[in-house]
PDB file of N, CA and C in Angstrom:
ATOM      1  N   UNK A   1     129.073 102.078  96.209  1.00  0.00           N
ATOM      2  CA  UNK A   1     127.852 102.615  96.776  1.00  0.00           C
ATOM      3  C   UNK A   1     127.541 101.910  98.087  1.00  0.00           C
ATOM      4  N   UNK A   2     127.236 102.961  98.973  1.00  0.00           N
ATOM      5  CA  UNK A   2     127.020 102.217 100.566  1.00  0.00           C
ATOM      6  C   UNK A   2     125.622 101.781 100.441  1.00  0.00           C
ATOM      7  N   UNK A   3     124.917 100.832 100.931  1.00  0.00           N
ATOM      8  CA  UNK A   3     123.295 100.383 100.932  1.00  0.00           C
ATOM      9  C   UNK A   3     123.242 100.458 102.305  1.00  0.00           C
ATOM     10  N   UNK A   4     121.446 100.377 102.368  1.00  0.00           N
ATOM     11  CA  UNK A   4     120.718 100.777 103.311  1.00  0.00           C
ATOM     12  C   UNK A   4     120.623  99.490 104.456  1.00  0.00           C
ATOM     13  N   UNK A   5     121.397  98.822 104.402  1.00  0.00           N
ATOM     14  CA  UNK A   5     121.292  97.596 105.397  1.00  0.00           C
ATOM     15  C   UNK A   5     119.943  96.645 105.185  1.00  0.00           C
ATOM     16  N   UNK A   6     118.772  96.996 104.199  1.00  0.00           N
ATOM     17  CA  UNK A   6     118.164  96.217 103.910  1.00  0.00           C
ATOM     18  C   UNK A   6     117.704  95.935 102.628  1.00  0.00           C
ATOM     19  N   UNK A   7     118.010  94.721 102.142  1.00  0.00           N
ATOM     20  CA  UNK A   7     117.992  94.453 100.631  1.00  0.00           C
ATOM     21  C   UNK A   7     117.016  93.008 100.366  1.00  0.00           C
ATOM     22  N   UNK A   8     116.602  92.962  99.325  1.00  0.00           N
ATOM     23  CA  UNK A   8     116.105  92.209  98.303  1.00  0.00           C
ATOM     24  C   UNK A   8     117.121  91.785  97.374  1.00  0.00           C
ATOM     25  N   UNK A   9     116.807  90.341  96.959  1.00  0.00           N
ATOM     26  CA  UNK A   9     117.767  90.297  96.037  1.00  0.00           C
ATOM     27  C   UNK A   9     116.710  90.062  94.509  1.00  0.00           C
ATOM     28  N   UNK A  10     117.662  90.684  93.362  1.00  0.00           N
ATOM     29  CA  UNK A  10     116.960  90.872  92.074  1.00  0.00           C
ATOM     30  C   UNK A  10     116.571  89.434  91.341  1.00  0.00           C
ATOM     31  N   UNK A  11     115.257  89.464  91.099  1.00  0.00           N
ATOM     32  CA  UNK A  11     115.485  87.709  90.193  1.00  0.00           C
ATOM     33  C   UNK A  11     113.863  86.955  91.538  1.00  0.00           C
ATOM     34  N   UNK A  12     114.179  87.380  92.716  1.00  0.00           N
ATOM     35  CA  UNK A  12     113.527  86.827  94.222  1.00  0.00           C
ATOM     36  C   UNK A  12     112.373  87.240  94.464  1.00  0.00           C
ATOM     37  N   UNK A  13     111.174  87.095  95.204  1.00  0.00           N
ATOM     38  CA  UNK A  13     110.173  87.588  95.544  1.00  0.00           C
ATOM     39  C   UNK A  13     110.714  89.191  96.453  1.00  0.00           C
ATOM     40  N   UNK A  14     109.949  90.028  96.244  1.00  0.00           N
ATOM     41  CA  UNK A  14     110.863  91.442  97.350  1.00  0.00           C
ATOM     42  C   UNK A  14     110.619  91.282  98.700  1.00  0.00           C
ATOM     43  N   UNK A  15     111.263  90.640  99.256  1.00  0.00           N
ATOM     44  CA  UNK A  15     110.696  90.255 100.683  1.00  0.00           C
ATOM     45  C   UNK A  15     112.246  90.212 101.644  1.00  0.00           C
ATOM     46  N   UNK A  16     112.380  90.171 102.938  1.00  0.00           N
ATOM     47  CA  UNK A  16     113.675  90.376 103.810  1.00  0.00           C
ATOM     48  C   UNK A  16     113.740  89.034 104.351  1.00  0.00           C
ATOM     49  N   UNK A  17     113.650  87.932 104.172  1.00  0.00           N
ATOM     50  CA  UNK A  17     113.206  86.874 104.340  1.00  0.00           C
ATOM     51  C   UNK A  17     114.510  86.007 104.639  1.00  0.00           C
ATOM     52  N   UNK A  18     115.072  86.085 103.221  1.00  0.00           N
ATOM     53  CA  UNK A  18     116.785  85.727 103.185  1.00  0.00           C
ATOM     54  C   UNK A  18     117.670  86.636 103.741  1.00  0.00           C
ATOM     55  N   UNK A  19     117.611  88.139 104.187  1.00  0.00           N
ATOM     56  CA  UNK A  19     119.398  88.987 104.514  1.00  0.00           C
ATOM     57  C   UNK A  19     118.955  88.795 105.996  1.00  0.00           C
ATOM     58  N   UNK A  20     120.662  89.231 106.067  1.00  0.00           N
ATOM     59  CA  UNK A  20     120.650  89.632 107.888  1.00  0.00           C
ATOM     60  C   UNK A  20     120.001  90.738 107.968  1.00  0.00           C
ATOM     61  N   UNK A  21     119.580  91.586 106.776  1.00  0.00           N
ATOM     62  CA  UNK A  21     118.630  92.904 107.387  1.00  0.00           C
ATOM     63  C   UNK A  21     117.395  92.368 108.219  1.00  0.00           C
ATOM     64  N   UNK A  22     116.809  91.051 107.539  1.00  0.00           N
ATOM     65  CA  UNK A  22     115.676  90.546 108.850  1.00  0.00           C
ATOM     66  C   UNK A  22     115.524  90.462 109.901  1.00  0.00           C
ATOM     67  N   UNK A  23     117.081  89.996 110.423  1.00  0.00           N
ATOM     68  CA  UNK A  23     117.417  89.927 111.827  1.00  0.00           C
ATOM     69  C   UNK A  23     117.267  91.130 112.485  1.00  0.00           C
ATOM     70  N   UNK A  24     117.805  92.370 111.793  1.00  0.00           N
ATOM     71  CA  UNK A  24     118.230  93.456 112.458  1.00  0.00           C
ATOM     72  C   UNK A  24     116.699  93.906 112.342  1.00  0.00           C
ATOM     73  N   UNK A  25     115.836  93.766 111.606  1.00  0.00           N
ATOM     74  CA  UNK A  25     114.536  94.281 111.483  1.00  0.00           C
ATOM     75  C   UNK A  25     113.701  93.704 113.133  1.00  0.00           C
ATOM     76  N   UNK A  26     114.096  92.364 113.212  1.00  0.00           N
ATOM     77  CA  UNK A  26     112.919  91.646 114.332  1.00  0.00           C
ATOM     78  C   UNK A  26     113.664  92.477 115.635  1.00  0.00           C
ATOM     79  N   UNK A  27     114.634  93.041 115.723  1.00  0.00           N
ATOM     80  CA  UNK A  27     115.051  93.096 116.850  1.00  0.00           C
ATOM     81  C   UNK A  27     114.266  95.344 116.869  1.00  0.00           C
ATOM     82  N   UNK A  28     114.176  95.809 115.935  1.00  0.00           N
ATOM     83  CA  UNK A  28     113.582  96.937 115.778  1.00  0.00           C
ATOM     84  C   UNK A  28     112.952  97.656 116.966  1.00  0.00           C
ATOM     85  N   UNK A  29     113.047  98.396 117.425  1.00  0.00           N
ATOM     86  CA  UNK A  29     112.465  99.143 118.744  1.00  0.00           C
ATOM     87  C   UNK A  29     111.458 100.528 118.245  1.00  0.00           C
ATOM     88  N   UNK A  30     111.537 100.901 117.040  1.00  0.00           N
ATOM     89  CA  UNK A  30     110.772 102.162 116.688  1.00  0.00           C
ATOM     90  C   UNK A  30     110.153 101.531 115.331  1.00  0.00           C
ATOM     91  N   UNK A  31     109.046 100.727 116.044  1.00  0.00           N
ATOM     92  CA  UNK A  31     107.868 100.160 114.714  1.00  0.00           C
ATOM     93  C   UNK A  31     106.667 101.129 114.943  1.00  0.00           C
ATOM     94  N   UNK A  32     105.905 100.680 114.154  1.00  0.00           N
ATOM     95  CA  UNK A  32     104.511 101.045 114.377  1.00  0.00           C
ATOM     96  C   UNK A  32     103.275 100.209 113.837  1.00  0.00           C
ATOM     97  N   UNK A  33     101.861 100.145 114.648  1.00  0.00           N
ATOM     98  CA  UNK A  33     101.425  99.137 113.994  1.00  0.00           C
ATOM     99  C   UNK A  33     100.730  99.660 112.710  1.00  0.00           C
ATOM    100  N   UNK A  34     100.622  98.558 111.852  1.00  0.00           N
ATOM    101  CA  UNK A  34      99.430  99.084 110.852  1.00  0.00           C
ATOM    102  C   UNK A  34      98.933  97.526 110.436  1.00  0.00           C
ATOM    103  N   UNK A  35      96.994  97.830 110.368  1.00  0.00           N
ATOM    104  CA  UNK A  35      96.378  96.934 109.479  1.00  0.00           C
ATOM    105  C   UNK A  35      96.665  96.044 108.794  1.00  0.00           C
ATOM    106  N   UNK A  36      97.184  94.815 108.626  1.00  0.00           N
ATOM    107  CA  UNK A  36      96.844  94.214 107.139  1.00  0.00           C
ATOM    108  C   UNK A  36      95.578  93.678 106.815  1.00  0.00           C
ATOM    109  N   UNK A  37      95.204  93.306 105.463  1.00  0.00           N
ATOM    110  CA  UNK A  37      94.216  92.502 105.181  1.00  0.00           C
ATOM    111  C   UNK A  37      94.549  91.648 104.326  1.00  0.00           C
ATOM    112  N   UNK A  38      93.970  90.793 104.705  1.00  0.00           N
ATOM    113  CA  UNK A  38      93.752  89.431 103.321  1.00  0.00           C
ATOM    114  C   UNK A  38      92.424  88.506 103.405  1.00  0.00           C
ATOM    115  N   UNK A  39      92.501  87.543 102.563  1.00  0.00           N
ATOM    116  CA  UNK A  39      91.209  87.034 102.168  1.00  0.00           C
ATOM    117  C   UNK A  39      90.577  86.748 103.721  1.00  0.00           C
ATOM    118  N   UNK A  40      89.528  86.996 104.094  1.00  0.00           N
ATOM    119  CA  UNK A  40      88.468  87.025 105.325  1.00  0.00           C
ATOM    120  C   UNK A  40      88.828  87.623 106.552  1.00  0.00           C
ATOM    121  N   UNK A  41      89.998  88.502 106.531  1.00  0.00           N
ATOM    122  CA  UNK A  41      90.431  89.376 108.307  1.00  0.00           C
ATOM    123  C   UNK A  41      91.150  89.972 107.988  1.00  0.00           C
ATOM    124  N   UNK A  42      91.170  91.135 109.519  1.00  0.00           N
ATOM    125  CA  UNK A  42      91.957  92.045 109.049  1.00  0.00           C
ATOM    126  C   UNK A  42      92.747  91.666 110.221  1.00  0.00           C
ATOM    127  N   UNK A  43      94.671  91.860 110.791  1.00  0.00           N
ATOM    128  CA  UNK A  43      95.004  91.740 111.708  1.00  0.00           C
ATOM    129  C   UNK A  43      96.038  92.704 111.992  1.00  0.00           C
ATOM    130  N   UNK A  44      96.172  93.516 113.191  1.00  0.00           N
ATOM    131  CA  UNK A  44      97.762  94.332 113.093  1.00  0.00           C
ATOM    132  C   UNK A  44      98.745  93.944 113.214  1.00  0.00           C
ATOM    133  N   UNK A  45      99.791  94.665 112.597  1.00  0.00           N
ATOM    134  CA  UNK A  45     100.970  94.093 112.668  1.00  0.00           C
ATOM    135  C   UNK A  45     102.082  95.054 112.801  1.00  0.00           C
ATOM    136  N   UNK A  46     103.316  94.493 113.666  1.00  0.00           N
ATOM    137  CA  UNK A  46     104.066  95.645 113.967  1.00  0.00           C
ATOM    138  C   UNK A  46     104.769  95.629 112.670  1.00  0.00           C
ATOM    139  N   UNK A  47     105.235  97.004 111.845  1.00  0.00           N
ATOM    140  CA  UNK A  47     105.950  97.023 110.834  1.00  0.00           C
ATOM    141  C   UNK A  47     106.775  98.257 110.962  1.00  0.00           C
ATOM    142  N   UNK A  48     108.030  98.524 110.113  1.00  0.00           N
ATOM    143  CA  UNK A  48     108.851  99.352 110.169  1.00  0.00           C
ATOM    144  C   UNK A  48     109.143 100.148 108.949  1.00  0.00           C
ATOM    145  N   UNK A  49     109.350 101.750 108.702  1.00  0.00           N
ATOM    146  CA  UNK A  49     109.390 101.888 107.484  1.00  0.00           C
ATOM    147  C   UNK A  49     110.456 102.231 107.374  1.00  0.00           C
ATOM    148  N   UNK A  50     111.057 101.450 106.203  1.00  0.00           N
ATOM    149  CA  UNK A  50     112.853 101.335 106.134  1.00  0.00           C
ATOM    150  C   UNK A  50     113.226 101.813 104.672  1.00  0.00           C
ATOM    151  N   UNK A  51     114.146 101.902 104.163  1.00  0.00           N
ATOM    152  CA  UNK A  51     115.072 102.022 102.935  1.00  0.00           C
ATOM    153  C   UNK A  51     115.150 100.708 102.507  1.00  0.00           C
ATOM    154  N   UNK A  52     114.906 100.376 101.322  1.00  0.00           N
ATOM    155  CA  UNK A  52     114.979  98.939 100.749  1.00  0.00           C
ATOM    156  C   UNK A  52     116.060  99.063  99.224  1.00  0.00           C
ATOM    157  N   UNK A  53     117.053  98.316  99.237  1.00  0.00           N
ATOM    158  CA  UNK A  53     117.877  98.205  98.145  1.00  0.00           C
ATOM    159  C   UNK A  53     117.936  97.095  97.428  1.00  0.00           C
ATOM    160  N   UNK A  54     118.108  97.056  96.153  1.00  0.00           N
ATOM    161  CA  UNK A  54     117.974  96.120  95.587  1.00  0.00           C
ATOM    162  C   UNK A  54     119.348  95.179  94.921  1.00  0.00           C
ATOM    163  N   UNK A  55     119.190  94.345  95.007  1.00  0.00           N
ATOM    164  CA  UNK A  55     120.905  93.443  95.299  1.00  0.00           C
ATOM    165  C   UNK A  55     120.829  92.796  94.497  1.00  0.00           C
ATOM    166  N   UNK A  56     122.254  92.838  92.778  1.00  0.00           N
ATOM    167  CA  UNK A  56     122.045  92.509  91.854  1.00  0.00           C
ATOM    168  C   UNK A  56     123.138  90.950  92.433  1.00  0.00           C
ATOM    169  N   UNK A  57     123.005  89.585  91.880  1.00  0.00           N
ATOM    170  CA  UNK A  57     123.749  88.845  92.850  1.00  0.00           C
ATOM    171  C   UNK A  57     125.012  88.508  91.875  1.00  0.00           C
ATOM    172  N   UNK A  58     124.530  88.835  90.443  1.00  0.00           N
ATOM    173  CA  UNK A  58     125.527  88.565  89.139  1.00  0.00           C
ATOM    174  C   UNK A  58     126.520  89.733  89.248  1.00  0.00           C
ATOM    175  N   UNK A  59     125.925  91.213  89.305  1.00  0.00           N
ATOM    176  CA  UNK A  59     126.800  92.208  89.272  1.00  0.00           C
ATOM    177  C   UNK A  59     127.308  92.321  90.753  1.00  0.00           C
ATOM    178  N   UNK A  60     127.193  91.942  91.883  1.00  0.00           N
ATOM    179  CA  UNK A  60     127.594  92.385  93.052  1.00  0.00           C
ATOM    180  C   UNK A  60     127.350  93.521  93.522  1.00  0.00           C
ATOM    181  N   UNK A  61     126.252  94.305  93.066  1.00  0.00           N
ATOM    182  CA  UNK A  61     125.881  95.734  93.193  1.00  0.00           C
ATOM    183  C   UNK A  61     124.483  95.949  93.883  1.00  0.00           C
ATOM    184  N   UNK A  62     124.349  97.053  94.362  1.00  0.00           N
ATOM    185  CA  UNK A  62     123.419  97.353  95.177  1.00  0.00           C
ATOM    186  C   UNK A  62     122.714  98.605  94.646  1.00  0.00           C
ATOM    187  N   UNK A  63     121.428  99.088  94.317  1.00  0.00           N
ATOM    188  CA  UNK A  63     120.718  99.979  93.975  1.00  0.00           C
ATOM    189  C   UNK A  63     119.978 100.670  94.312  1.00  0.00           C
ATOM    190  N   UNK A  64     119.578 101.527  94.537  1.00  0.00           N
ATOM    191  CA  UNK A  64     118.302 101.873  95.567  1.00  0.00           C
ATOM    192  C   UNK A  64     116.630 101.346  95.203  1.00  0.00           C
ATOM    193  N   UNK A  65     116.197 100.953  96.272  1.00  0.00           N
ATOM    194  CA  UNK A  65     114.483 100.481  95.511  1.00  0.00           C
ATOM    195  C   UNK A  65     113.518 101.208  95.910  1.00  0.00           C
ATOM    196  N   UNK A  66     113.650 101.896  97.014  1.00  0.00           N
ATOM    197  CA  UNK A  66     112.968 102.792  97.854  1.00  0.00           C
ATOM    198  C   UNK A  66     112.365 102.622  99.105  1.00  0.00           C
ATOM    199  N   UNK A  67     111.273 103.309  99.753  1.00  0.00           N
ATOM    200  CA  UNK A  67     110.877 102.880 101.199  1.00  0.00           C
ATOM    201  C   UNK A  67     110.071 101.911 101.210  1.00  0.00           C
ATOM    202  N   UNK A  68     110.052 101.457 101.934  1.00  0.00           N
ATOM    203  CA  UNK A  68     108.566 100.469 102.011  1.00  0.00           C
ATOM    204  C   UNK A  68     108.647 100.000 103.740  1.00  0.00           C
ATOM    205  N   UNK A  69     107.212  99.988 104.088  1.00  0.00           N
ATOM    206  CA  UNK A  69     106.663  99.276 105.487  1.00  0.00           C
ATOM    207  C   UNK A  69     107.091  97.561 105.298  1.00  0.00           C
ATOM    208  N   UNK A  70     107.862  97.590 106.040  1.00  0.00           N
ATOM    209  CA  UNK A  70     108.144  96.077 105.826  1.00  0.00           C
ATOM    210  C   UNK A  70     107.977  95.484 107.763  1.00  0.00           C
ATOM    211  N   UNK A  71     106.952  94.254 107.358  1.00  0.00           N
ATOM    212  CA  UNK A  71     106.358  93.031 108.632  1.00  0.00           C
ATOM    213  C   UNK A  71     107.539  92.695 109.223  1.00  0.00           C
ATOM    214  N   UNK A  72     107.700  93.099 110.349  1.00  0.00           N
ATOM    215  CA  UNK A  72     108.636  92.695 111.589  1.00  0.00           C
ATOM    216  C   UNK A  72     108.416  91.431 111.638  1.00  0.00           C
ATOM    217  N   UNK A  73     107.244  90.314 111.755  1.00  0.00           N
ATOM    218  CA  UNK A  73     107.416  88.938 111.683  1.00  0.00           C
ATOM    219  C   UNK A  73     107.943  88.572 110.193  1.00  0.00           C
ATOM    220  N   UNK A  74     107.472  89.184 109.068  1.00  0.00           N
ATOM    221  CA  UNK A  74     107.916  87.875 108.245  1.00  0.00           C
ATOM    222  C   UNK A  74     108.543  88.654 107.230  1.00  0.00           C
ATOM    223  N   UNK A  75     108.641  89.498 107.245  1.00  0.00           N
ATOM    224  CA  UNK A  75     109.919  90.521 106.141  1.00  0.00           C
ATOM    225  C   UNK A  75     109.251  90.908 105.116  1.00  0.00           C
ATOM    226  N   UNK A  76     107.584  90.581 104.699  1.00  0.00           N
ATOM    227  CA  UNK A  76     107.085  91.237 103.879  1.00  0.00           C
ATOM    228  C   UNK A  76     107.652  92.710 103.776  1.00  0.00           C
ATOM    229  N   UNK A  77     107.227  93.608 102.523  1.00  0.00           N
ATOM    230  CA  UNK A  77     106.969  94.804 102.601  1.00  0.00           C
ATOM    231  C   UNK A  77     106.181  95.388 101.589  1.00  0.00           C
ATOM    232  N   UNK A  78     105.382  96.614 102.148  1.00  0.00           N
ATOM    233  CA  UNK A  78     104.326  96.864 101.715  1.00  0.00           C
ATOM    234  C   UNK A  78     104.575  98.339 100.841  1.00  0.00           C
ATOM    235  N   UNK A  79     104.139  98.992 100.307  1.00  0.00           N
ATOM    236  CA  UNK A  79     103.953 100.030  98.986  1.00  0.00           C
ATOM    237  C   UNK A  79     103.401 101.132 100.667  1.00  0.00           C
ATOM    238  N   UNK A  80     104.584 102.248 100.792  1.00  0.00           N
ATOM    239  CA  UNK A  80     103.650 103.221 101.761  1.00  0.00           C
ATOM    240  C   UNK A  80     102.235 104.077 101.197  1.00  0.00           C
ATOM    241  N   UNK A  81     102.239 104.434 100.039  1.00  0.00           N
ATOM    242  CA  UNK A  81     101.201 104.972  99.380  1.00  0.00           C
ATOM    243  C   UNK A  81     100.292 104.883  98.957  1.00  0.00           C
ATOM    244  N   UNK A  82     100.717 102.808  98.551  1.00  0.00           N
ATOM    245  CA  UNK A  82      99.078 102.408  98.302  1.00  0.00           C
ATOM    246  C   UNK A  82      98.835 101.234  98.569  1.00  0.00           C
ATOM    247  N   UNK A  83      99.952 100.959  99.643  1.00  0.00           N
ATOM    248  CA  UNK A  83      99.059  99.296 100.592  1.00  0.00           C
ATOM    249  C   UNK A  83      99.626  98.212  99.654  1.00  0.00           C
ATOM    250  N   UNK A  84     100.109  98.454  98.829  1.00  0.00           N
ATOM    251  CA  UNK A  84     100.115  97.043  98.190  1.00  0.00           C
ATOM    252  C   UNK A  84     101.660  96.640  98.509  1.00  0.00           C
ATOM    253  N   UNK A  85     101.236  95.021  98.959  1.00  0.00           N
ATOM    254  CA  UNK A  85     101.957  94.121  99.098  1.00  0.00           C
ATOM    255  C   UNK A  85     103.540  93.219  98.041  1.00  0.00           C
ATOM    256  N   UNK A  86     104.221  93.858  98.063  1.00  0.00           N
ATOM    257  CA  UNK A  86     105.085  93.138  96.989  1.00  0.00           C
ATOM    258  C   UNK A  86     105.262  91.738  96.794  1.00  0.00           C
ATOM    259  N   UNK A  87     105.249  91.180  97.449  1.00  0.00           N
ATOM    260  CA  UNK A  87     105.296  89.721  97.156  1.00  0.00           C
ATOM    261  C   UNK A  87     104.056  88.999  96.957  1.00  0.00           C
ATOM    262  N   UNK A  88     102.777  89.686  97.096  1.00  0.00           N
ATOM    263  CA  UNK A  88     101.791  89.022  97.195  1.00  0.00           C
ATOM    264  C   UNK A  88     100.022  89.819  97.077  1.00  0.00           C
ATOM    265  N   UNK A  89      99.518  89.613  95.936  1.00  0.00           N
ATOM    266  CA  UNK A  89      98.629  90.513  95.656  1.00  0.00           C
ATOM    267  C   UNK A  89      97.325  90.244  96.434  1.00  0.00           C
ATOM    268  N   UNK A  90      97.064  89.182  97.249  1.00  0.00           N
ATOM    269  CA  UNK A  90      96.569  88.325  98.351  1.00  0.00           C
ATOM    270  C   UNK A  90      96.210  89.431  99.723  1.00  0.00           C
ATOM    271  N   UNK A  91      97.377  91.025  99.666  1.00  0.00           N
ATOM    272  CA  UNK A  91      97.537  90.816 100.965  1.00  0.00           C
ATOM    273  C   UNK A  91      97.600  92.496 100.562  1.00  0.00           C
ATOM    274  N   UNK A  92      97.363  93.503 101.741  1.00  0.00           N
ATOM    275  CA  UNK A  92      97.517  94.507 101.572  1.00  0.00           C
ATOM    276  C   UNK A  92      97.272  95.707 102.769  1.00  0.00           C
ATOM    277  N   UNK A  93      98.085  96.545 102.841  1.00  0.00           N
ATOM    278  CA  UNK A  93      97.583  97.345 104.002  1.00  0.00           C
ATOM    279  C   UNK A  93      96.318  98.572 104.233  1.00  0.00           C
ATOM    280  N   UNK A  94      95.517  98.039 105.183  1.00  0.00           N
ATOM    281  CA  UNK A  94      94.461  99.138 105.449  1.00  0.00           C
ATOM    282  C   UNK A  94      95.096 100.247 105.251  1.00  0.00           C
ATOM    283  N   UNK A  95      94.696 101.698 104.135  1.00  0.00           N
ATOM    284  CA  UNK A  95      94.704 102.159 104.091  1.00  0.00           C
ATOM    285  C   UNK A  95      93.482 103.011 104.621  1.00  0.00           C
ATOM    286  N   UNK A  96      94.362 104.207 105.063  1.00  0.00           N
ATOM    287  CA  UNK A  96      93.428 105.241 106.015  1.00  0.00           C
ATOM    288  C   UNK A  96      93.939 106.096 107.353  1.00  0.00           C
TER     289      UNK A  96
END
């Protein structure tokens, strides 16, 4: 199975933090901004909405996980439908 060039690995927080998909993410030319919030502000942030796969590290296999807005600075990614933050329930996108 071919993957989407950006993965999570299974077992890890879901975040792009660890692959070279991060790299290829910061360098991104077709972002867009959107909202985040967390405890006391809201700030924008450029993010990208990508294909996210999920990377088993025991089986060597790759799965599909689906889309998600994932933070050009820090590889978060966010739920497109309902803002919520995968790695962190702290944090979430203005929806609207």
């Amino acid at each position: 199975m071919t993957h989407s060039g950006f993965a999570v690995s299974k077992g890890r927080p879901p975040c792009l933090y660890t692959s070279k998909s991060f790299l290829e993410l910061a360098k991104a030319k077709d972002t867009v901004i959107k909202n985040v919030v967390t405890i006391g502000y809201i700030s924008p942030r450029r993010m990208k909405l990508v294909a996210v796969d999920l990377y088993d590290e025991v089986t060597k296999k790759y799965e599909p996980l689906g889309d998600f807005y994932a933070d050009v600075v820090t590889g978060s990614l966010y739920v497109p439908t309902t803002g919520e933050c995968m790695s962190s329930d702290q944090i979430s996108l203005v929806r609207g």
